[in-house]
N, C-alpha and C. Protein backbone atom coordinates (compact mmCIF):
# COMPACT_ATOMS: atom_id res chain seq x y z
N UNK A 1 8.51 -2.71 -2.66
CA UNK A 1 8.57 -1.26 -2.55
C UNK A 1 9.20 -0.90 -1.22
N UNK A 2 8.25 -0.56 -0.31
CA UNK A 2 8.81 -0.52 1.29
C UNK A 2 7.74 -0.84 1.82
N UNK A 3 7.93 0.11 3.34
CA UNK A 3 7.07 -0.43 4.91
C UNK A 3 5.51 0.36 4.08
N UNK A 4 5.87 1.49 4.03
CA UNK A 4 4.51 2.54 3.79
C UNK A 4 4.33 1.99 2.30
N UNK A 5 4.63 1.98 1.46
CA UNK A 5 4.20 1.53 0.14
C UNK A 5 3.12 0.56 0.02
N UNK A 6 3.94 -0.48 0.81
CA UNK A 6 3.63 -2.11 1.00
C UNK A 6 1.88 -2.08 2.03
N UNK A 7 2.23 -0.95 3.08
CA UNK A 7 0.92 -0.27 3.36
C UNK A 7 -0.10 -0.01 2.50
N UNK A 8 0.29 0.87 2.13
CA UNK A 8 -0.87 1.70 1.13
C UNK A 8 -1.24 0.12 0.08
N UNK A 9 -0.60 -0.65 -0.49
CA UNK A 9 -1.21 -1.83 -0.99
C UNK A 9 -2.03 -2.78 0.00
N UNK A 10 -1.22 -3.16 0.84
CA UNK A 10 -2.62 -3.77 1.62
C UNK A 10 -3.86 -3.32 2.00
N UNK A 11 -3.99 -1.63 2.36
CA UNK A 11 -4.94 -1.10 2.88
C UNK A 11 -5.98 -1.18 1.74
N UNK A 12 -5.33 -0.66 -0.02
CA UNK A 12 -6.06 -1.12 -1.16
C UNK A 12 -6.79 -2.15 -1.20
N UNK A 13 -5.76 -3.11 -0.64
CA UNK A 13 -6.41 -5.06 -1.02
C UNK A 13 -7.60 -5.17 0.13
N UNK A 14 -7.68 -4.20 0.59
CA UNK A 14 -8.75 -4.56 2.16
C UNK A 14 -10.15 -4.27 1.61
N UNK A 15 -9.92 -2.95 0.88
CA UNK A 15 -11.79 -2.45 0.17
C UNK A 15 -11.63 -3.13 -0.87
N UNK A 16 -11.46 -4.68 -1.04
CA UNK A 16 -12.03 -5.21 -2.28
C UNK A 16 -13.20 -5.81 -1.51
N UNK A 17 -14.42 -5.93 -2.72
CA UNK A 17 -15.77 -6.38 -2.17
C UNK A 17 -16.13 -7.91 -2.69
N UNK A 18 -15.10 -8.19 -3.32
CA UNK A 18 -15.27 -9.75 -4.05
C UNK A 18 -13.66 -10.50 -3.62
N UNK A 19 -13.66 -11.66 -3.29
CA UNK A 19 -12.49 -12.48 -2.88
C UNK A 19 -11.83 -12.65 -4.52
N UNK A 20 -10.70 -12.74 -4.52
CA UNK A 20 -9.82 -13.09 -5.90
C UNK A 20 -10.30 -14.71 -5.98
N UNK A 21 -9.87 -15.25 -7.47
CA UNK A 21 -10.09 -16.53 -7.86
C UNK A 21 -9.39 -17.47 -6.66
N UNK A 22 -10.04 -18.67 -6.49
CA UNK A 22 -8.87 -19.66 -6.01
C UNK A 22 -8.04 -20.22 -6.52
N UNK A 23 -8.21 -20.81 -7.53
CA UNK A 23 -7.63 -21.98 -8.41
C UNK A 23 -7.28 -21.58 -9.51
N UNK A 24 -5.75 -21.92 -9.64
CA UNK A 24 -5.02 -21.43 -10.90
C UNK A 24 -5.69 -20.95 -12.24
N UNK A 25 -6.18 -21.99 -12.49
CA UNK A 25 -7.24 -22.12 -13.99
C UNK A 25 -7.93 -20.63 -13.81
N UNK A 26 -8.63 -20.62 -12.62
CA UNK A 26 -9.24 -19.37 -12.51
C UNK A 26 -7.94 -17.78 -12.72
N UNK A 27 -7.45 -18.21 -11.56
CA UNK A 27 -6.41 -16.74 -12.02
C UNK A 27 -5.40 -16.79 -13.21
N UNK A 28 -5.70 -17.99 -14.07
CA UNK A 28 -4.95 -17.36 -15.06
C UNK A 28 -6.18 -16.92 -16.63
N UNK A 29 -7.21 -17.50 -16.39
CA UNK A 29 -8.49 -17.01 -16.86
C UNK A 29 -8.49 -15.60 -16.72
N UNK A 30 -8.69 -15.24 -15.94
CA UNK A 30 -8.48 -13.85 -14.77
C UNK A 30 -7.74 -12.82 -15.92
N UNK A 31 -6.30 -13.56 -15.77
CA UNK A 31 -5.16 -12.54 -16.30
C UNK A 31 -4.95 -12.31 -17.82
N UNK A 32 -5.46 -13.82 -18.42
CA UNK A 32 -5.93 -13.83 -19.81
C UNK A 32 -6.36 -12.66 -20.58
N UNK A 33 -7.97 -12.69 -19.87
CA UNK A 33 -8.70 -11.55 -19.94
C UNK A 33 -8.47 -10.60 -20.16
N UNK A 34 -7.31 -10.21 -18.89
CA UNK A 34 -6.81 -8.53 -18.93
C UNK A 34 -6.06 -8.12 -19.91
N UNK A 35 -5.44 -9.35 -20.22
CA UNK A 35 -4.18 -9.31 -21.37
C UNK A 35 -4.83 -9.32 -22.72
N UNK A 36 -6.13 -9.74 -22.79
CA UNK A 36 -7.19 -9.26 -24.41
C UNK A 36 -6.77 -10.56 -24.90
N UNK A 37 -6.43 -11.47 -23.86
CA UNK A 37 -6.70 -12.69 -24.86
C UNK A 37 -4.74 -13.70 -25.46
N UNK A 38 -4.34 -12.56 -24.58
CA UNK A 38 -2.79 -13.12 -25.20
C UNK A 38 -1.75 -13.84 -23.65
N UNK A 39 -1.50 -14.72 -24.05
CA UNK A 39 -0.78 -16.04 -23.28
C UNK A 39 0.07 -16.12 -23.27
N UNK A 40 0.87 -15.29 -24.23
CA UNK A 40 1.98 -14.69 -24.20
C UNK A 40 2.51 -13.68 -23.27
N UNK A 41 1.58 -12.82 -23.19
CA UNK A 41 1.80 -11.34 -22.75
C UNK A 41 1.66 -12.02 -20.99
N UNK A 42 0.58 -13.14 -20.69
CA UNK A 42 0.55 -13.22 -19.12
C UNK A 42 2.11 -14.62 -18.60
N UNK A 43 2.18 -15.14 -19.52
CA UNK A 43 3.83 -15.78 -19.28
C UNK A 43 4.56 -14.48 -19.23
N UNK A 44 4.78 -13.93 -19.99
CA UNK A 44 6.17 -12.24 -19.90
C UNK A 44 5.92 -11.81 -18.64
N UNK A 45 4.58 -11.78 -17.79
CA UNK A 45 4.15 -11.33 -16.77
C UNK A 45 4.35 -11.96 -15.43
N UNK A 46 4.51 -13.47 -15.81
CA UNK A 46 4.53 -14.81 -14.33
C UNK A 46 6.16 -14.83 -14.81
N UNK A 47 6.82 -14.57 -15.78
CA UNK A 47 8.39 -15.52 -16.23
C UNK A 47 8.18 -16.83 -16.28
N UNK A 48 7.20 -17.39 -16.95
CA UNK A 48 6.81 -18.68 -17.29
C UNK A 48 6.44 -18.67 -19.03
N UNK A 49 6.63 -19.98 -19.51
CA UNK A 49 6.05 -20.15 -21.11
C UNK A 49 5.23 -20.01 -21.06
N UNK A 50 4.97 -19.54 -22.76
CA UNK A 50 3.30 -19.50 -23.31
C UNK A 50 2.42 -20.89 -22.74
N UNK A 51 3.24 -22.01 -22.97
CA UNK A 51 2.45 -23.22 -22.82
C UNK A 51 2.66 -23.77 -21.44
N UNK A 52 3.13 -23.31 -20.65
CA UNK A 52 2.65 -23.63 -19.01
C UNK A 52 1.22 -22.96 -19.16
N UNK A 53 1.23 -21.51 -19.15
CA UNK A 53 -0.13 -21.27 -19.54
C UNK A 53 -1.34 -21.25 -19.92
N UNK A 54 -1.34 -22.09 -21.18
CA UNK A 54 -1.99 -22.78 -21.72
C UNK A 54 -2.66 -24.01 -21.19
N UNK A 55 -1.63 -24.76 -20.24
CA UNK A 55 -1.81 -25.98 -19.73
C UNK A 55 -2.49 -25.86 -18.63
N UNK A 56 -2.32 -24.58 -17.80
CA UNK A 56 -3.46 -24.00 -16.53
C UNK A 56 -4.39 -23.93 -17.09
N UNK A 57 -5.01 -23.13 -18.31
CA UNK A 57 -6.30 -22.88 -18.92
C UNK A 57 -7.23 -23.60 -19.32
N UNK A 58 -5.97 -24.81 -19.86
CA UNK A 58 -7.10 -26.20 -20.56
C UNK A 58 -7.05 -26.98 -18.89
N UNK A 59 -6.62 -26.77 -17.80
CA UNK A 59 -6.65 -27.74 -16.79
C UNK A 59 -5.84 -28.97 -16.53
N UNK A 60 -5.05 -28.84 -17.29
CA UNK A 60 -3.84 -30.29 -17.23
C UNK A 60 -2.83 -29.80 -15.88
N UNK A 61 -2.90 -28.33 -16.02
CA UNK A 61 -1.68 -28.47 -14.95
C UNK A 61 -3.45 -27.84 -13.92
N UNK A 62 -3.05 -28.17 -12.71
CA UNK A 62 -3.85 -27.68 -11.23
C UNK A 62 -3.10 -26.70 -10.29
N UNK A 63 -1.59 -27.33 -9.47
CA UNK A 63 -1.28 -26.84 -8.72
C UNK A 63 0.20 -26.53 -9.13
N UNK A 64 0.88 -24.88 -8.83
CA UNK A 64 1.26 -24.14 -9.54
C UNK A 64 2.83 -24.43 -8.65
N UNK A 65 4.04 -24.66 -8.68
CA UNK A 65 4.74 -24.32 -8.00
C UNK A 65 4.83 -23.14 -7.06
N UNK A 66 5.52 -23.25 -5.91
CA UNK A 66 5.24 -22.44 -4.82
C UNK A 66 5.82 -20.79 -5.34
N UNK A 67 7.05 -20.64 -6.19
CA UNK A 67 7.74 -19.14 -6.61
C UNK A 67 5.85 -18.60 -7.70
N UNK A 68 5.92 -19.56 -8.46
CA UNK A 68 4.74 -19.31 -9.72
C UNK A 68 3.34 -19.09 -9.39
N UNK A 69 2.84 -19.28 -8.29
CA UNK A 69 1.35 -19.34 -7.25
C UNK A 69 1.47 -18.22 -6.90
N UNK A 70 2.93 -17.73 -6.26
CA UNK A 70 3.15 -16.23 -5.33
C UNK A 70 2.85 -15.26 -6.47
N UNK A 71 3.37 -15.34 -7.92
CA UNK A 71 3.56 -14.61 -8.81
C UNK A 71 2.34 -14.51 -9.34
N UNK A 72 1.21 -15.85 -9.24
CA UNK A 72 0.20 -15.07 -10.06
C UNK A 72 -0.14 -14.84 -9.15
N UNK A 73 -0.62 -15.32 -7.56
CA UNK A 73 -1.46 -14.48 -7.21
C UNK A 73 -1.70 -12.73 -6.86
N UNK A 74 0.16 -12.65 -7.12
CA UNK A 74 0.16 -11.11 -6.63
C UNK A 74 -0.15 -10.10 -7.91
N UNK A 75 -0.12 -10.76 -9.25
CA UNK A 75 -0.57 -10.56 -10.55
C UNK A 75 -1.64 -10.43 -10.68
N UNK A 76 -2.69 -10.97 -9.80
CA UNK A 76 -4.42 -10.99 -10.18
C UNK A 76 -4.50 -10.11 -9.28
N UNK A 77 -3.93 -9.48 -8.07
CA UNK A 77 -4.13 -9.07 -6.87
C UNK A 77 -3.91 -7.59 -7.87
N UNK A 78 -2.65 -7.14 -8.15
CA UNK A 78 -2.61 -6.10 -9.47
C UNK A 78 -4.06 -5.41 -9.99
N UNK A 79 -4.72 -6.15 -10.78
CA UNK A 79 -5.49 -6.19 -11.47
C UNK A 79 -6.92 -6.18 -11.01
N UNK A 80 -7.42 -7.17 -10.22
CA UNK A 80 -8.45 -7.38 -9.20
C UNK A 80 -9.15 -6.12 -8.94
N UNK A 81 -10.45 -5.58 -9.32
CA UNK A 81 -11.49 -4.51 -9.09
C UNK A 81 -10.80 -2.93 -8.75
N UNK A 82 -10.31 -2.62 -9.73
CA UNK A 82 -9.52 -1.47 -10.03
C UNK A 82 -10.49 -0.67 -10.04
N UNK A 83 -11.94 -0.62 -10.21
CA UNK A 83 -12.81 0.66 -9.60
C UNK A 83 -13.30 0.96 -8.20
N UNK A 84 -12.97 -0.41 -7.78
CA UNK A 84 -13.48 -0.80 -6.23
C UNK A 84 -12.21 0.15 -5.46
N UNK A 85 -10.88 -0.08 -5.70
CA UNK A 85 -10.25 0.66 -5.59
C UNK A 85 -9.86 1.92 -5.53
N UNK A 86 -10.31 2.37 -6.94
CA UNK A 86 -9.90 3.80 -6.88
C UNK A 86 -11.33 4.28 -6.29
N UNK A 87 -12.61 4.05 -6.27
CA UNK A 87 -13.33 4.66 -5.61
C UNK A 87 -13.16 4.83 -4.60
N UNK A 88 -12.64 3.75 -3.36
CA UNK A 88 -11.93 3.75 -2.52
C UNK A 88 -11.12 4.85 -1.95
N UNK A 89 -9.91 4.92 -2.95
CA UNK A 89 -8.78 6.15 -2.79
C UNK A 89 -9.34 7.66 -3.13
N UNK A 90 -10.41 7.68 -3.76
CA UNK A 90 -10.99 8.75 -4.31
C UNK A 90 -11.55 9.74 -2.80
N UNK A 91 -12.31 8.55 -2.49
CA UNK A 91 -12.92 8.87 -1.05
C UNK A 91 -12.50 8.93 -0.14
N UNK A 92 -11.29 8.66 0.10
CA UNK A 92 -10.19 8.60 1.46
C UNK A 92 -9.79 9.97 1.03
N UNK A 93 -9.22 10.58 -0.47
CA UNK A 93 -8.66 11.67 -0.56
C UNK A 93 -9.74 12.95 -0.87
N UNK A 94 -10.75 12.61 -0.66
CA UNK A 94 -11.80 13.89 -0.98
C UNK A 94 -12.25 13.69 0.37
N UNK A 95 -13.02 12.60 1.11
CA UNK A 95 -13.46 13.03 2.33
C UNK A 95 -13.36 12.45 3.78
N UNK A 96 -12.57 11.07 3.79
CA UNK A 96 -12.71 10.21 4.79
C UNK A 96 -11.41 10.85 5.43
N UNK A 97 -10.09 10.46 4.52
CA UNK A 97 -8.61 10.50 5.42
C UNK A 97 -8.37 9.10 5.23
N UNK A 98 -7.44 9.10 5.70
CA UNK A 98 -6.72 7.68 6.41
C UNK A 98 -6.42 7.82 7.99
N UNK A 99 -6.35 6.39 8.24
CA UNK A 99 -6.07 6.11 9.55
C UNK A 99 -4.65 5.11 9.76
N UNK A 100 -3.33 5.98 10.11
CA UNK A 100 -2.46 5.39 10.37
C UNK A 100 -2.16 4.79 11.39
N UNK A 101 -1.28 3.85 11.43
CA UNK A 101 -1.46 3.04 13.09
C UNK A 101 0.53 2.31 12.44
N UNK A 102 0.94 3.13 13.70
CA UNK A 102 2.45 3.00 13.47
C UNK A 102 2.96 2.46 15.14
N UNK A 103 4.14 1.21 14.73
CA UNK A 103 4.89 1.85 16.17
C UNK A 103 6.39 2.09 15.58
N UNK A 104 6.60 2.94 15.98
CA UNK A 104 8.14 3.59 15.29
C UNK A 104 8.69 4.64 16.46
N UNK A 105 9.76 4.76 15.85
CA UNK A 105 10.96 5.60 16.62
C UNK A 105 11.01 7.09 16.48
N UNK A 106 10.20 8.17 17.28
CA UNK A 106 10.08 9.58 16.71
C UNK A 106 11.12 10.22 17.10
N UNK A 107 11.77 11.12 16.36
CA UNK A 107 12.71 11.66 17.42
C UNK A 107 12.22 13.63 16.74
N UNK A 108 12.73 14.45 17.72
CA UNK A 108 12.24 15.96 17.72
C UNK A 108 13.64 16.46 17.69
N UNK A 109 12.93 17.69 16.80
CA UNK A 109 13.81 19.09 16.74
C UNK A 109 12.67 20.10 17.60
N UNK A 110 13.33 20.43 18.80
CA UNK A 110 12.15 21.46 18.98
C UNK A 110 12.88 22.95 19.85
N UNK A 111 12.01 23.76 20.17
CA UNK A 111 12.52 24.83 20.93
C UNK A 111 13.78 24.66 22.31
N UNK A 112 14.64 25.26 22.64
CA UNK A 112 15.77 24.87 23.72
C UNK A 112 14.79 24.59 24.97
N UNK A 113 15.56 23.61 25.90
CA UNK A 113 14.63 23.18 26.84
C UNK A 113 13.95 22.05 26.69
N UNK A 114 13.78 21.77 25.66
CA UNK A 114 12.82 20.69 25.53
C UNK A 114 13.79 19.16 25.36
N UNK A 115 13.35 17.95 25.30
CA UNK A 115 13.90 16.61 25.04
C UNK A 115 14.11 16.32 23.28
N UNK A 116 14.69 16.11 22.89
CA UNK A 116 15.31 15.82 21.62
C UNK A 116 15.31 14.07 21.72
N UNK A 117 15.81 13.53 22.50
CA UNK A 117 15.57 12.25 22.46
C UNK A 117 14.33 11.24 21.62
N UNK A 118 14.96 9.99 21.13
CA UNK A 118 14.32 9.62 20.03
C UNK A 118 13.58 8.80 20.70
N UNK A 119 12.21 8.36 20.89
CA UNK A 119 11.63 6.91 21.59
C UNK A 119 10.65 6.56 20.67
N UNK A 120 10.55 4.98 21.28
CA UNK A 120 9.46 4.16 20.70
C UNK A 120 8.14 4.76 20.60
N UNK A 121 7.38 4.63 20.27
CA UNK A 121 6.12 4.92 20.48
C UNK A 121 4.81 4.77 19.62
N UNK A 122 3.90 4.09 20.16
CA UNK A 122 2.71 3.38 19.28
C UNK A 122 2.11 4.44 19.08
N UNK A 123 1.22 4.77 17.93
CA UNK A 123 0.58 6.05 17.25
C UNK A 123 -0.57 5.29 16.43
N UNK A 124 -1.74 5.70 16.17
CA UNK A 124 -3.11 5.56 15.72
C UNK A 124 -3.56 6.68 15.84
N UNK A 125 -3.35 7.49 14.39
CA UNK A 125 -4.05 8.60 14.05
C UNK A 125 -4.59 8.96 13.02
N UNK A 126 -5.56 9.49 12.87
CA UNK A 126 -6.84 9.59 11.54
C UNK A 126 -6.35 10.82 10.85
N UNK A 127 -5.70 10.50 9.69
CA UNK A 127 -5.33 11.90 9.17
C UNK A 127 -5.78 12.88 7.45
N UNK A 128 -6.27 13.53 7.78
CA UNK A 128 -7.36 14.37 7.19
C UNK A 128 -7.50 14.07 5.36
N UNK A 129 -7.87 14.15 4.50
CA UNK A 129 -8.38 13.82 3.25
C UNK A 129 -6.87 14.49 2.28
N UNK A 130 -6.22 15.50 2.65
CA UNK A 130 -5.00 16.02 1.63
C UNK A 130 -4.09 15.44 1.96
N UNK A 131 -3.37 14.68 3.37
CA UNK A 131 -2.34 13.98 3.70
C UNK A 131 -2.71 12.50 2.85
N UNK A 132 -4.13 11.96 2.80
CA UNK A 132 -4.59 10.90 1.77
C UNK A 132 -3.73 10.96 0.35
N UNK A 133 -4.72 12.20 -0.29
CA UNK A 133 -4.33 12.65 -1.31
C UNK A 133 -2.96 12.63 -1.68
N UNK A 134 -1.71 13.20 -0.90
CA UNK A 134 -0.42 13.07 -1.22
C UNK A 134 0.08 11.55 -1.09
N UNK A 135 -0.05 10.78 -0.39
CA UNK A 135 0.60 9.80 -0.30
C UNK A 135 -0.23 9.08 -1.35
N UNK A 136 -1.29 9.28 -2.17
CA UNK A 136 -1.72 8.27 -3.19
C UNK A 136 -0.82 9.01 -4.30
N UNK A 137 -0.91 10.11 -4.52
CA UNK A 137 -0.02 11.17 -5.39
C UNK A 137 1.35 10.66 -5.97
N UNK A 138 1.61 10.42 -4.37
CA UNK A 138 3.05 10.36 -4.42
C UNK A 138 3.37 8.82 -4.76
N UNK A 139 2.61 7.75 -4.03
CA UNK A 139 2.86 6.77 -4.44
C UNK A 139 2.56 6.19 -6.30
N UNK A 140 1.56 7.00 -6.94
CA UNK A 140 1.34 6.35 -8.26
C UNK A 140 3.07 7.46 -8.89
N UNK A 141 2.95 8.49 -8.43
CA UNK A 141 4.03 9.01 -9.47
C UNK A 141 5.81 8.23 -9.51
N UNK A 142 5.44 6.93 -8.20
CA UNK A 142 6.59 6.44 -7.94
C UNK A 142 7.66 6.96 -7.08
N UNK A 143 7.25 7.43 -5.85
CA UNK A 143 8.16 8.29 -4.89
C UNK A 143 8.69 7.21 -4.16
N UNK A 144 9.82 7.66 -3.58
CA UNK A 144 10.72 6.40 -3.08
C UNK A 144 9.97 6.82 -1.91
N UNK A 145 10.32 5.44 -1.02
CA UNK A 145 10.13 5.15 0.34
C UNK A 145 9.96 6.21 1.42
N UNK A 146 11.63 6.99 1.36
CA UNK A 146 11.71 8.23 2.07
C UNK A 146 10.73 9.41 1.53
N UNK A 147 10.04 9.59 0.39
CA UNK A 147 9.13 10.50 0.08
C UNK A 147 7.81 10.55 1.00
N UNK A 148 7.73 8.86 0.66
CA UNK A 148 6.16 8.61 1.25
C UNK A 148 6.37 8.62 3.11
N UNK A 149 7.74 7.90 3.61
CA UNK A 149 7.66 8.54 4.87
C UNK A 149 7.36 10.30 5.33
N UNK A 150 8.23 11.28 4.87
CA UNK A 150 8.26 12.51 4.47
C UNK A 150 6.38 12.89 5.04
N UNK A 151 5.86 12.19 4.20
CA UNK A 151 4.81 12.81 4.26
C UNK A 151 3.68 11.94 5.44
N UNK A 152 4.22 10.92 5.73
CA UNK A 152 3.51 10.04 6.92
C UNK A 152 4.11 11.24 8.15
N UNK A 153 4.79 11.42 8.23
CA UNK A 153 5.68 12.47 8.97
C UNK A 153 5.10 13.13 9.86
N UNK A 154 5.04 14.53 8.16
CA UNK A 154 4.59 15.50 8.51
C UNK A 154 3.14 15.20 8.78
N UNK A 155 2.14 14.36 8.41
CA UNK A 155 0.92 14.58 9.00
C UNK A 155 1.07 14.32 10.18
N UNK A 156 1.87 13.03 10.63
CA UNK A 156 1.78 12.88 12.09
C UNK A 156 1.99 14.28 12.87
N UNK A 157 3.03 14.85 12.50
CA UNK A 157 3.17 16.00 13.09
C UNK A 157 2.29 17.15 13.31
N UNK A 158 1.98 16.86 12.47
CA UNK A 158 0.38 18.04 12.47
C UNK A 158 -0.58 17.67 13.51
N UNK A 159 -1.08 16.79 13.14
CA UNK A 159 -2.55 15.88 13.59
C UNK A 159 -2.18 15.54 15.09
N UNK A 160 -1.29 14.95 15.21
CA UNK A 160 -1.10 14.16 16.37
C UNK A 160 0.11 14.97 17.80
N UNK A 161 1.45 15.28 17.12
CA UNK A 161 2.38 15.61 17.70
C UNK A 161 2.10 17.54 18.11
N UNK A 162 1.41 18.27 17.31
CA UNK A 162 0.86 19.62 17.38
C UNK A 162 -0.28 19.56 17.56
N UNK A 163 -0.93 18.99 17.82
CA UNK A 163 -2.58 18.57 17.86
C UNK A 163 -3.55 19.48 17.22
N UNK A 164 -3.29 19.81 16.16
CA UNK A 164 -3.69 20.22 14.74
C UNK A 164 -3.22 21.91 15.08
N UNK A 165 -2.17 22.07 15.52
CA UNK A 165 -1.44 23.42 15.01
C UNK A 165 -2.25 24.28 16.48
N UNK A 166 -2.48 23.46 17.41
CA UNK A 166 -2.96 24.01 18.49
C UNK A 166 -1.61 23.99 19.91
N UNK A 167 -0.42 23.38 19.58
CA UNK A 167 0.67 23.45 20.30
C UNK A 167 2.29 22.85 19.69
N UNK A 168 2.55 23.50 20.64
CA UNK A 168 4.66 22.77 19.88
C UNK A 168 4.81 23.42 18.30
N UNK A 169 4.54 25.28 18.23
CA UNK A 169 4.58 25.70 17.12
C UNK A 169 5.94 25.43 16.23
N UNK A 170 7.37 25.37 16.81
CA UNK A 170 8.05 25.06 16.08
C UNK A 170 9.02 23.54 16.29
N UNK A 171 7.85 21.95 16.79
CA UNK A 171 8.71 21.27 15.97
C UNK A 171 8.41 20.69 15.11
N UNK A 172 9.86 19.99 15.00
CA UNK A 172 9.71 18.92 13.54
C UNK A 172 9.72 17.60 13.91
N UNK A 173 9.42 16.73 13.45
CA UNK A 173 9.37 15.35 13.87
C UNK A 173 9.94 14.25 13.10
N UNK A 174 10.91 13.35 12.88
CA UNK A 174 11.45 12.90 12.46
C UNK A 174 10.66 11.27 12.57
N UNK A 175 10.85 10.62 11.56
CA UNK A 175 9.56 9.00 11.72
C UNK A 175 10.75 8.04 11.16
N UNK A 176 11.48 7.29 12.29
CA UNK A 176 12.65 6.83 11.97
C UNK A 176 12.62 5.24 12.81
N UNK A 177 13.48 4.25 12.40
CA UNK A 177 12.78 3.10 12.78
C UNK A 177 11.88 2.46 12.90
N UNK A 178 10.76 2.27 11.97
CA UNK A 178 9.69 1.57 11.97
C UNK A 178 9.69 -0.13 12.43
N UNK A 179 8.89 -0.01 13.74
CA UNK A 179 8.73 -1.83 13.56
C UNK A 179 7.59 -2.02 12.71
N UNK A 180 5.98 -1.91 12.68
CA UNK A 180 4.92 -1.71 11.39
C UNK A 180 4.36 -0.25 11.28
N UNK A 181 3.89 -0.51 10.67
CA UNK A 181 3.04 0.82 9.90
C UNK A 181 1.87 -0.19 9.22
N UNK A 182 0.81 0.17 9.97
CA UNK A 182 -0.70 -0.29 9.20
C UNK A 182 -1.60 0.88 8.77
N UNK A 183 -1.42 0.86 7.04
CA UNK A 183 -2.87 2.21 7.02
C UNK A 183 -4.51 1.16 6.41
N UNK A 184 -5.11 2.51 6.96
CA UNK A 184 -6.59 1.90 7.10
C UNK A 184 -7.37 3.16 5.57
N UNK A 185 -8.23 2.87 5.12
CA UNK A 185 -8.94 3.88 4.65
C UNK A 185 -10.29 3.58 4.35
């Protein structure tokens, strides 16, 4: 996806309350399951045969090639406590927020007089339950990269750069060059 996308998934994978399977047999048990039982449908899913599949399940095969290990595990990772999750996101967007923690390149549009210049700068800011809400919004409806920045943005700008609409009434803030972006929820 991208920097913030790829975010918002790890921060997901963090409120799981149970570790994923270890061992192949297990995550393809796992994916079986989800699939209602078809071995088919979880090969269409890895780009592997029905009967590699098969051969994880009965235990003949153990250890998975290194492309095919990445693929299921990020396949069970998919799937893995999808209520743990959305309760999760539920509660970040009704009452907690998120907590972003960026170092990136800001640069300003602001009133004459002021610096326009773009700089580095590390940021860790807790931002309120509707800036949550949009970026989960935006990410299930499939918003590109620049959407979900857009809106990392403007909260920064709010929360942090106006210090909640208490100064710098007219700028804008631009969130350009990212070295990471870690969100928390």
């Amino acid at each position: 996806m991208g920097i913030i996308g790829d975010s918002l998934d790890k921060a997901a994978a963090n409120t799981l309350t149970r570790p994923l399977p270890k061992s192949a047999q297990a995550q393809m048990r796992f994916l079986v399951k989800q699939e209602k039982g078809s071995t088919r449908a979880v090969a269409e899913r890895l780009g592997t045969t029905q009967r590699t599949v098969e051969r994880y399940l009965k235990g003949q095969f153990k250890r998975p090639r290194k492309d095919l290990a990445d693929r299921l595990v990020a396949e069970v990772r998919k799937d893995w406590q999808p209520r743990v999750r959305d309760r999760a996101r539920k509660q970040a967007a009704t009452a907690t927020g998120i907590v972003i923690e960026t170092r990136a390149r800001f640069g300003f549009t602001a009133a004459p007089g002021t610096t326009d210049d773009a700089r580095i700068r590390l940021v860790t800011q807790h931002l309120p339950p509707d800036y949550a809400a949009r970026l989960f919004d935006a990410q299930a409806a499939g918003a590109t990269e620049q959407q979900l920045r857009d809106i990392a943005a403007e909260g920064l700008q709010e929360q942090y750069f106006k210090d909640r609409g208490r100064r710098a009434p007219g700028l804008q803030v631009e969130f350009t060059d990212i070295d990471y972006v870690e969100l928390d929820y």
